[in-house]
Protein backbone atom coordinates (compact mmCIF):
# COMPACT_ATOMS: atom_id res chain seq x y z
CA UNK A 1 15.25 13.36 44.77
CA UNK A 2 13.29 13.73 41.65
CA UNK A 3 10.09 14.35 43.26
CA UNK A 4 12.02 17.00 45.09
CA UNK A 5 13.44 18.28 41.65
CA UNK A 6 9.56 18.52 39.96
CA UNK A 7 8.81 20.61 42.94
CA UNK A 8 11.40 23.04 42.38
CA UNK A 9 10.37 23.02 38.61
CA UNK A 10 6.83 24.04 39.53
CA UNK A 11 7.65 26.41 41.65
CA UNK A 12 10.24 27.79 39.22
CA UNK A 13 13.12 27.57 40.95
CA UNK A 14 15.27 27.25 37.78
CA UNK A 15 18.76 26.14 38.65
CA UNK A 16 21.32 27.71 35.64
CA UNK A 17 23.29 24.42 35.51
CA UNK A 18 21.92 20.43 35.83
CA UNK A 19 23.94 17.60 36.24
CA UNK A 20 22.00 14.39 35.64
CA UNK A 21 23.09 10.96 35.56
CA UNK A 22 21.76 7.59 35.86
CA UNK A 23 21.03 4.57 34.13
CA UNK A 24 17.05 5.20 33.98
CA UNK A 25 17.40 7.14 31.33
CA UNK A 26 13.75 7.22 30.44
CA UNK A 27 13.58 9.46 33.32
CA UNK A 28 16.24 11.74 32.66
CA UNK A 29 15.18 12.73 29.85
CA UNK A 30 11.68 13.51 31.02
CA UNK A 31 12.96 16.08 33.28
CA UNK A 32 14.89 17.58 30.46
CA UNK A 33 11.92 17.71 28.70
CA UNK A 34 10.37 19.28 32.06
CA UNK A 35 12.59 21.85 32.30
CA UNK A 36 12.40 23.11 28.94
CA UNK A 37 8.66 23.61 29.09
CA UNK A 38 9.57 25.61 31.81
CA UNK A 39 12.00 27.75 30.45
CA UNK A 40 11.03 28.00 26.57
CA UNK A 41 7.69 29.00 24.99
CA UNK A 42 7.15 26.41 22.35
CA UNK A 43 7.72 29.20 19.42
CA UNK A 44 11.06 29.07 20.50
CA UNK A 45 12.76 26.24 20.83
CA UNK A 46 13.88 26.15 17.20
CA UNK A 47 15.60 28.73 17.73
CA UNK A 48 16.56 28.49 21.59
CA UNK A 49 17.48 24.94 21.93
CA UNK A 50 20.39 22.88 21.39
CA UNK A 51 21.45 19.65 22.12
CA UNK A 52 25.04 18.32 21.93
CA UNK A 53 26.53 15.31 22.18
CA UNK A 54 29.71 14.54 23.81
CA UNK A 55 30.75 11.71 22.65
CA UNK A 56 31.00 13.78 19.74
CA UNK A 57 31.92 17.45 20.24
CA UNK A 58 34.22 18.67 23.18
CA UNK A 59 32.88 19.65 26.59
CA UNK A 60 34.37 23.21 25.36
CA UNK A 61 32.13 23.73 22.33
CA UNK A 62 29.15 23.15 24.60
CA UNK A 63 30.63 26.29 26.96
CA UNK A 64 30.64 27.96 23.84
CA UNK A 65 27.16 27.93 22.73
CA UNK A 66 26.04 28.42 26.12
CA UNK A 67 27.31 31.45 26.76
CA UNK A 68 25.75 32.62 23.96
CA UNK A 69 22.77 34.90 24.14
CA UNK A 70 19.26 34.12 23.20
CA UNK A 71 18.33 36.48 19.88
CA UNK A 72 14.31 35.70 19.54
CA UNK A 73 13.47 34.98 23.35
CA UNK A 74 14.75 35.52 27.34
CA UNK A 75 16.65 32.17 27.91
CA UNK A 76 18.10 29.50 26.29
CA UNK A 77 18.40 25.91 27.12
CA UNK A 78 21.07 24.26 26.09
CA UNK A 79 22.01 20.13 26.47
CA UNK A 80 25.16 17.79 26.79
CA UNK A 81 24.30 14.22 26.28
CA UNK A 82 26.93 11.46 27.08
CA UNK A 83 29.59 13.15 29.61
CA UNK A 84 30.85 9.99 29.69
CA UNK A 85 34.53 12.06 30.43
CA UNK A 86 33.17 12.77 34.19
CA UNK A 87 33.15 8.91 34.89
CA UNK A 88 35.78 6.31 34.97
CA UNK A 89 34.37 4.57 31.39
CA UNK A 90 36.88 4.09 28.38
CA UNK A 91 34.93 5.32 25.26
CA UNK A 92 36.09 4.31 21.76
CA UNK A 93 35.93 8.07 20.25
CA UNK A 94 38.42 10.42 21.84
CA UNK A 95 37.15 13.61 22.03
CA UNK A 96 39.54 16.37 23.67
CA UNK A 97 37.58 17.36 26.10
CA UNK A 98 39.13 20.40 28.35
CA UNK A 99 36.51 20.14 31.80
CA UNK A 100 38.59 23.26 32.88
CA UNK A 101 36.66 25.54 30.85
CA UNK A 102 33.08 23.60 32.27
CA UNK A 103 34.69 24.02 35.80
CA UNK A 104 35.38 28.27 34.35
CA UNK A 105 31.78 28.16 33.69
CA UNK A 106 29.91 26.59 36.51
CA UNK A 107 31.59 29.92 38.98
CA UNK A 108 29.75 32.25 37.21
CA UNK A 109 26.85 30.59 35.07
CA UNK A 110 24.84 33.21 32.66
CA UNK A 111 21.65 33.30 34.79
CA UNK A 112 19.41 33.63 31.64
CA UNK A 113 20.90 30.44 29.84
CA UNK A 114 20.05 26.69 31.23
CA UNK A 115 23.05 24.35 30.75
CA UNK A 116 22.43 20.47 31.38
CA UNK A 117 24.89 18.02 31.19
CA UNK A 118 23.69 13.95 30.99
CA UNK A 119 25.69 10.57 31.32
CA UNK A 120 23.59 7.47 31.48
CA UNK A 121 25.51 6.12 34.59
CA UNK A 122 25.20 4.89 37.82
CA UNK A 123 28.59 6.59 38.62
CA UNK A 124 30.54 9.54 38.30
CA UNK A 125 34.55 9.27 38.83
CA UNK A 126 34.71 11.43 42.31
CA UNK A 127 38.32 11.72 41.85
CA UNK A 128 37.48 14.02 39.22
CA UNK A 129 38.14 17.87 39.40
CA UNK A 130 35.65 18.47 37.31
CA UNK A 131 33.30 16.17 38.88
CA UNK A 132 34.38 18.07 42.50
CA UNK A 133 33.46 21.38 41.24
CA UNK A 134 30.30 20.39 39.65
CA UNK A 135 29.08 18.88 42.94
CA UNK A 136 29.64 21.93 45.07
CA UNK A 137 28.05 24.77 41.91
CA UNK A 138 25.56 22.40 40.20
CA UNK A 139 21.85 20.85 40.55
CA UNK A 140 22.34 17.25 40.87
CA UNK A 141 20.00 14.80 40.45
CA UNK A 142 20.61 10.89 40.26
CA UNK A 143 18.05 8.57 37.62
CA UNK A 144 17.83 5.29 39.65
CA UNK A 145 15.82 2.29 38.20
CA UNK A 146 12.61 2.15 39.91
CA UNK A 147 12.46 -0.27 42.65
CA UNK A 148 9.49 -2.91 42.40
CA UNK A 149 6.91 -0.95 44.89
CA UNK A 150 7.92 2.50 42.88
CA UNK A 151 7.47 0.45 39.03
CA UNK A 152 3.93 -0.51 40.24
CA UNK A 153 3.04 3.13 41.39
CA UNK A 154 4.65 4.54 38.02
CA UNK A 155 2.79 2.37 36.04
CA UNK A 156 -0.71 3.13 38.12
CA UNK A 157 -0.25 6.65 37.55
CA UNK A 158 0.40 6.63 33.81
CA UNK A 159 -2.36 4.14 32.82
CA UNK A 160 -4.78 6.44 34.81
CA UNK A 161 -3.29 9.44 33.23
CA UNK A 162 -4.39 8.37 30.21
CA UNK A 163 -8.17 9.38 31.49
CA UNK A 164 -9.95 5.56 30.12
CA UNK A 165 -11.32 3.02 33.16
CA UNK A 166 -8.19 1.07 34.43
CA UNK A 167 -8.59 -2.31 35.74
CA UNK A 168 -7.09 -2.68 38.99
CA UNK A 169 -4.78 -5.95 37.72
CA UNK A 170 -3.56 -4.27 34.55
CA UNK A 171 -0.76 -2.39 35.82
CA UNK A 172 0.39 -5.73 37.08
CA UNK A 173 -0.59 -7.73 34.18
CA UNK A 174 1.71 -4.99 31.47
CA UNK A 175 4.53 -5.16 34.21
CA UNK A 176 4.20 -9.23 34.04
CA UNK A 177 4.24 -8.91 30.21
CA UNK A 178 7.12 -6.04 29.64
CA UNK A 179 9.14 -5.62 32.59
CA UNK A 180 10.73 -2.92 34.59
CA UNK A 181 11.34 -1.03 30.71
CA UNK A 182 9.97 2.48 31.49
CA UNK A 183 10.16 3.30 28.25
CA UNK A 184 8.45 0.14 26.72
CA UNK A 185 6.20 0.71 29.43
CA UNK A 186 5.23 4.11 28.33
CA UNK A 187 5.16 3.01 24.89
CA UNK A 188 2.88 0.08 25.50
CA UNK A 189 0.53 2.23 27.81
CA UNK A 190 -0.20 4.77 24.27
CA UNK A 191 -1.20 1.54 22.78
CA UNK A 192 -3.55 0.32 25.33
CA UNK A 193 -4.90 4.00 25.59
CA UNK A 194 -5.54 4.23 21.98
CA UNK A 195 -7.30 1.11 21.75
CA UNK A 196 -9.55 2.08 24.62
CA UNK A 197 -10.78 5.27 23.24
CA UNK A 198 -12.82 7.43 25.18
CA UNK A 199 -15.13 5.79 27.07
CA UNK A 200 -13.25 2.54 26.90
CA UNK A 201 -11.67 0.40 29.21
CA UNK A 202 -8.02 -1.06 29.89
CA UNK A 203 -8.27 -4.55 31.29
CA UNK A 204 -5.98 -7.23 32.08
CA UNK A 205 -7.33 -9.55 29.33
CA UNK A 206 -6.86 -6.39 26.85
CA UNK A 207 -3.29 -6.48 28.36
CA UNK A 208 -2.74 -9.92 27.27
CA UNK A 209 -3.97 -9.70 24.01
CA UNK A 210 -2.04 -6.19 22.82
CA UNK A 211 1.09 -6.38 24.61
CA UNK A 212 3.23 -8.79 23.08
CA UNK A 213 5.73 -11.00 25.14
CA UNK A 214 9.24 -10.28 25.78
CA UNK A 215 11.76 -13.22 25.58
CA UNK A 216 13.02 -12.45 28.61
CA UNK A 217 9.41 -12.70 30.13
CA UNK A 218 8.66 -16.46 28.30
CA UNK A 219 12.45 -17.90 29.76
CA UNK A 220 11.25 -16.38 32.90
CA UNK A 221 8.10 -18.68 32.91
CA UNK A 222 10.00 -21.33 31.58
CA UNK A 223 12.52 -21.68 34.08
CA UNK A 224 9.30 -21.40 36.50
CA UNK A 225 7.79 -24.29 35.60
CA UNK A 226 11.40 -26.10 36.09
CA UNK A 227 11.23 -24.76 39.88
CA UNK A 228 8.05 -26.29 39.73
CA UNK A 229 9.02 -29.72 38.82
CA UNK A 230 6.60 -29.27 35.91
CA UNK A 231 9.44 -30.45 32.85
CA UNK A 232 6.37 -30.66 30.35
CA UNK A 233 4.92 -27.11 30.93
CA UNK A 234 8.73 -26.22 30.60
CA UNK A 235 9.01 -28.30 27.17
CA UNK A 236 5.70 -26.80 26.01
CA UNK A 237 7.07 -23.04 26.51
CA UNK A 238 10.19 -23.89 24.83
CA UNK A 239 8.33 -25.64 21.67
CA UNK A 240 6.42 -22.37 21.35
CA UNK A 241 9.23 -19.96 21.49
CA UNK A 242 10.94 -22.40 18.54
CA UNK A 243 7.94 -22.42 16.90
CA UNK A 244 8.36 -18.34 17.02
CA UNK A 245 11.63 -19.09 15.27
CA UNK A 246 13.69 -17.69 19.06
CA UNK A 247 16.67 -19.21 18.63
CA UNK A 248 17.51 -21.82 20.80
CA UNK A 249 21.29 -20.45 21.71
CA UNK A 250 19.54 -17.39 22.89
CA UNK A 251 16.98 -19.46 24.79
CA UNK A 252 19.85 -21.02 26.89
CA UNK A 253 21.90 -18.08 27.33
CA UNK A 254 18.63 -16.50 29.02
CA UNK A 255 18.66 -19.25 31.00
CA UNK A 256 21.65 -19.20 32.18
CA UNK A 257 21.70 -15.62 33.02
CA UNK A 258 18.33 -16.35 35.19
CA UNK A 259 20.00 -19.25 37.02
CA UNK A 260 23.06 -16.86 37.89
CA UNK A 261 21.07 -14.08 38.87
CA UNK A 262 18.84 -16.53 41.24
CA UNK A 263 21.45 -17.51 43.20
CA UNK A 264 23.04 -14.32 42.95
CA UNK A 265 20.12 -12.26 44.39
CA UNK A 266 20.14 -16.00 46.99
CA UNK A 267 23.33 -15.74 48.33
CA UNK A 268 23.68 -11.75 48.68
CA UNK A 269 20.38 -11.98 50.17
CA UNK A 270 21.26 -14.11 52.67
CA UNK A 271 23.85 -11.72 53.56
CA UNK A 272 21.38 -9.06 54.32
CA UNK A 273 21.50 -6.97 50.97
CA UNK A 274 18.46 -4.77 50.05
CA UNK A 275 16.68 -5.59 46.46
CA UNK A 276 17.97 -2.26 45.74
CA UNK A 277 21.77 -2.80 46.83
CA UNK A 278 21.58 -6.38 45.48
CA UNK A 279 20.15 -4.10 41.62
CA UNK A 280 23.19 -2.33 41.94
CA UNK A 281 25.88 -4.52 42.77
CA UNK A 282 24.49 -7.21 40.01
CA UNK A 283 23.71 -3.90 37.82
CA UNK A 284 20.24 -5.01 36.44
CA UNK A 285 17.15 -3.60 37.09
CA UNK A 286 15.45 -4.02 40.59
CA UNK A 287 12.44 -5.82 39.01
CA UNK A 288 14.28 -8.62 38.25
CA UNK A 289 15.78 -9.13 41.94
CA UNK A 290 12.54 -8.83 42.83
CA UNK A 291 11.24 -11.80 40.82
CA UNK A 292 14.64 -14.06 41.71
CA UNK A 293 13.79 -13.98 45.02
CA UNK A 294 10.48 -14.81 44.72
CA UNK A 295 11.54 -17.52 42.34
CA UNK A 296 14.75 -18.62 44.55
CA UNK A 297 12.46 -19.65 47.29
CA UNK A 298 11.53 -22.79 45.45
CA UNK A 299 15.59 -23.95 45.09
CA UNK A 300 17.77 -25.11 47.97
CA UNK A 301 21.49 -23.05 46.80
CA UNK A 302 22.93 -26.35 45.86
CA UNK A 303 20.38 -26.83 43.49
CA UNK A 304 20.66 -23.67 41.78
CA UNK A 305 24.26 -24.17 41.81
CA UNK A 306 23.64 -27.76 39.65
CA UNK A 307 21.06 -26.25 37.18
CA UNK A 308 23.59 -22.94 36.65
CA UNK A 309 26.23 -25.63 36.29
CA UNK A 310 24.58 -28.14 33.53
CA UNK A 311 23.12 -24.98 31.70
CA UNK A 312 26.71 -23.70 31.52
CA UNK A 313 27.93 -27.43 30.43
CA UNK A 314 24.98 -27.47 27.37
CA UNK A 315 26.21 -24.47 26.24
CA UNK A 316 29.61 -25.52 26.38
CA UNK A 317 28.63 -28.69 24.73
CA UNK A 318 26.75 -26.70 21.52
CA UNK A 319 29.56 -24.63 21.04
CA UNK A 320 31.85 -27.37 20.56
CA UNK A 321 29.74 -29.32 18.66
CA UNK A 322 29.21 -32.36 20.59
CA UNK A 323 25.21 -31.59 20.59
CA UNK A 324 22.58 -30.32 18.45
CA UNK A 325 21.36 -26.84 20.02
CA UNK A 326 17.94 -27.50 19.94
CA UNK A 327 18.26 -30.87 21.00
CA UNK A 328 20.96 -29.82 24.55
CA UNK A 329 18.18 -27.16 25.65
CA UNK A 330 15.56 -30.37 25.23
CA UNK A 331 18.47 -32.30 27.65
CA UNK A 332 18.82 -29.61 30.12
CA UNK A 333 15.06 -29.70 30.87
CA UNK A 334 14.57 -33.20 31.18
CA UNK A 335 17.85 -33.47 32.94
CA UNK A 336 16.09 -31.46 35.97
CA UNK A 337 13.89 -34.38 36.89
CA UNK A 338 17.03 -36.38 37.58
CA UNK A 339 18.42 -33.38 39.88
């Protein structure tokens, strides 16, 4: 659907109103940025852009200044960030939104102004009226998270866009190091590029040595090497993140979470569920089911179920003092030999 949605774009079929939601937000916003390069010469947008947000302002005000002419140019783009008010989420500012006068506007849209409304979520509330009406007058367009085969291809294309010699391993290699973080991604990508320079070369090793790791990625490994059997390699990580001053409570909590979502991504797997179905029901990114069931293979679900269960009990046991945090996370991984 965004392919399809670029396509339109470049053959300039401009829509006059955009609904986009989605929790890849990364994306979302790059097709806002699309379509106003296609709508507004760059001496413009000063003057013809405006972005609102709606966790701030009522869904009114944003009518408002849409339906209001362009002075310098042709067109006018104009964007409402955070419609949270056309899902089912409680927000902590109440803003008194009136969607009848966004329903008024979407039957008869000023053809030379571009209105796009945004709400980083996986859901709308269909029960809506306003979410009804915006379906049947409105260009939708839904921001999934990239599933693992898409992430790869993403990645490939923007390291090659960047017009230095790409080793063939280094898309995997940044993925390995970042995750499925589009954003970090693209981030770490300019890095690599600039270090390159023209004529240069992006390589896996380069990879390793520029992109630092995440947290996430080291617990990953760690809990790895438990699968493994291999309780020193496991120790080792875990003296280097404390030597990196991690703290240890967050060290375990990441643990835990990666136990859970292994036999999470186990059990709904054995039920037939798609990485992408299992993404959304767990709501994490697909990357991640993608690595638990790679990882899962090595642990029977009863094991999983013991590790999730004496992670849980360490943490349990830190936070009422019985054990020394640094000390419980040294338990829990030599308790695994005994599992």
């Amino acid at each position: 659907m965004i392919r399809q949605l670029y396509q339109e774009l470049k053959q300039g079929d401009i829509h006059p109103v955009y609904l986009f939601y989605g929790s890849e937000t990364f994306l979302m916003d790059e097709a806002c940025e699309e379509i106003r390069n296609q709508v507004l010469p760059e001496e413009n947008r000063d003057w013809d852009e405006t972005i609102m947000d709606l966790e701030e302002v009522p869904v009114q005000a944003l009518v408002q200044e849409v339906e209001t002419p362009s002075f310098f140019g042709e067109r006018r783009v104009v964007t409402g960030r955070n419609a949270w008010f056309l899902t089912g989420a409680r927000t902590k500012e109440k803003v008194p939104h009136q969607p009848d006068e966004l329903i008024r506007y979407v039957q008869q849209p000023m053809e030379s102004n571009i209105l796009i409304v945004t709400v980083p979520s996986d859901k709308l509330d269909a029960r809506k009226k306003v979410v009804k009406e915006l379906r049947k007058k409105v260009r939708e367009v839904v921001f999934q998270p990239l599933e693992a085969k898409e992430l790869t291809a993403w990645v490939s294309k923007r390291l090659k866009q960047t017009g230095v010699d790409v080793h063939p391993r280094s898309g995997e290699q940044l993925i390995h190091r970042v995750g499925g973080d589009l954003r970090l991604l693209n981030q770490e990508i300019g890095k690599l590029a600039s270090f390159a320079g023209a004529g240069g070369s992006i390589t896996p090793e380069v990879v390793e040595e520029l992109v630092p790791r995440t947290l996430e990625q080291d617990v990953f490994k760690l809990v790895d090497q438990v699968s493994r059997r291999q309780i020193g390699a496991a120790l080792s990580i875990y003296y280097d993140l404390l030597s990196n001053r991690e703290e240890p409570i967050r060290i375990l909590s990441l643990i835990i979470r990666q136990f859970r979502i292994m036999l999470q991504v186990k059990v709904l797997a054995r039920q037939g569920r798609s990485e992408r179905e299992i993404a959304s029901l767990l709501k994490v990114h697909p990357y991640p089911v993608k690595l638990a069931l790679r990882q899962g293979k090595a642990y029977p679900e009863s094991l999983l179920r013991q590790l999730l269960s004496r992670s849980i009990e360490a943490d349990q046991e830190i936070k009422s003092g019985r054990i020394e945090k640094t000390l419980a996370v040294e338990k829990l991984l030599l308790s695994v030999e005994t599992v």
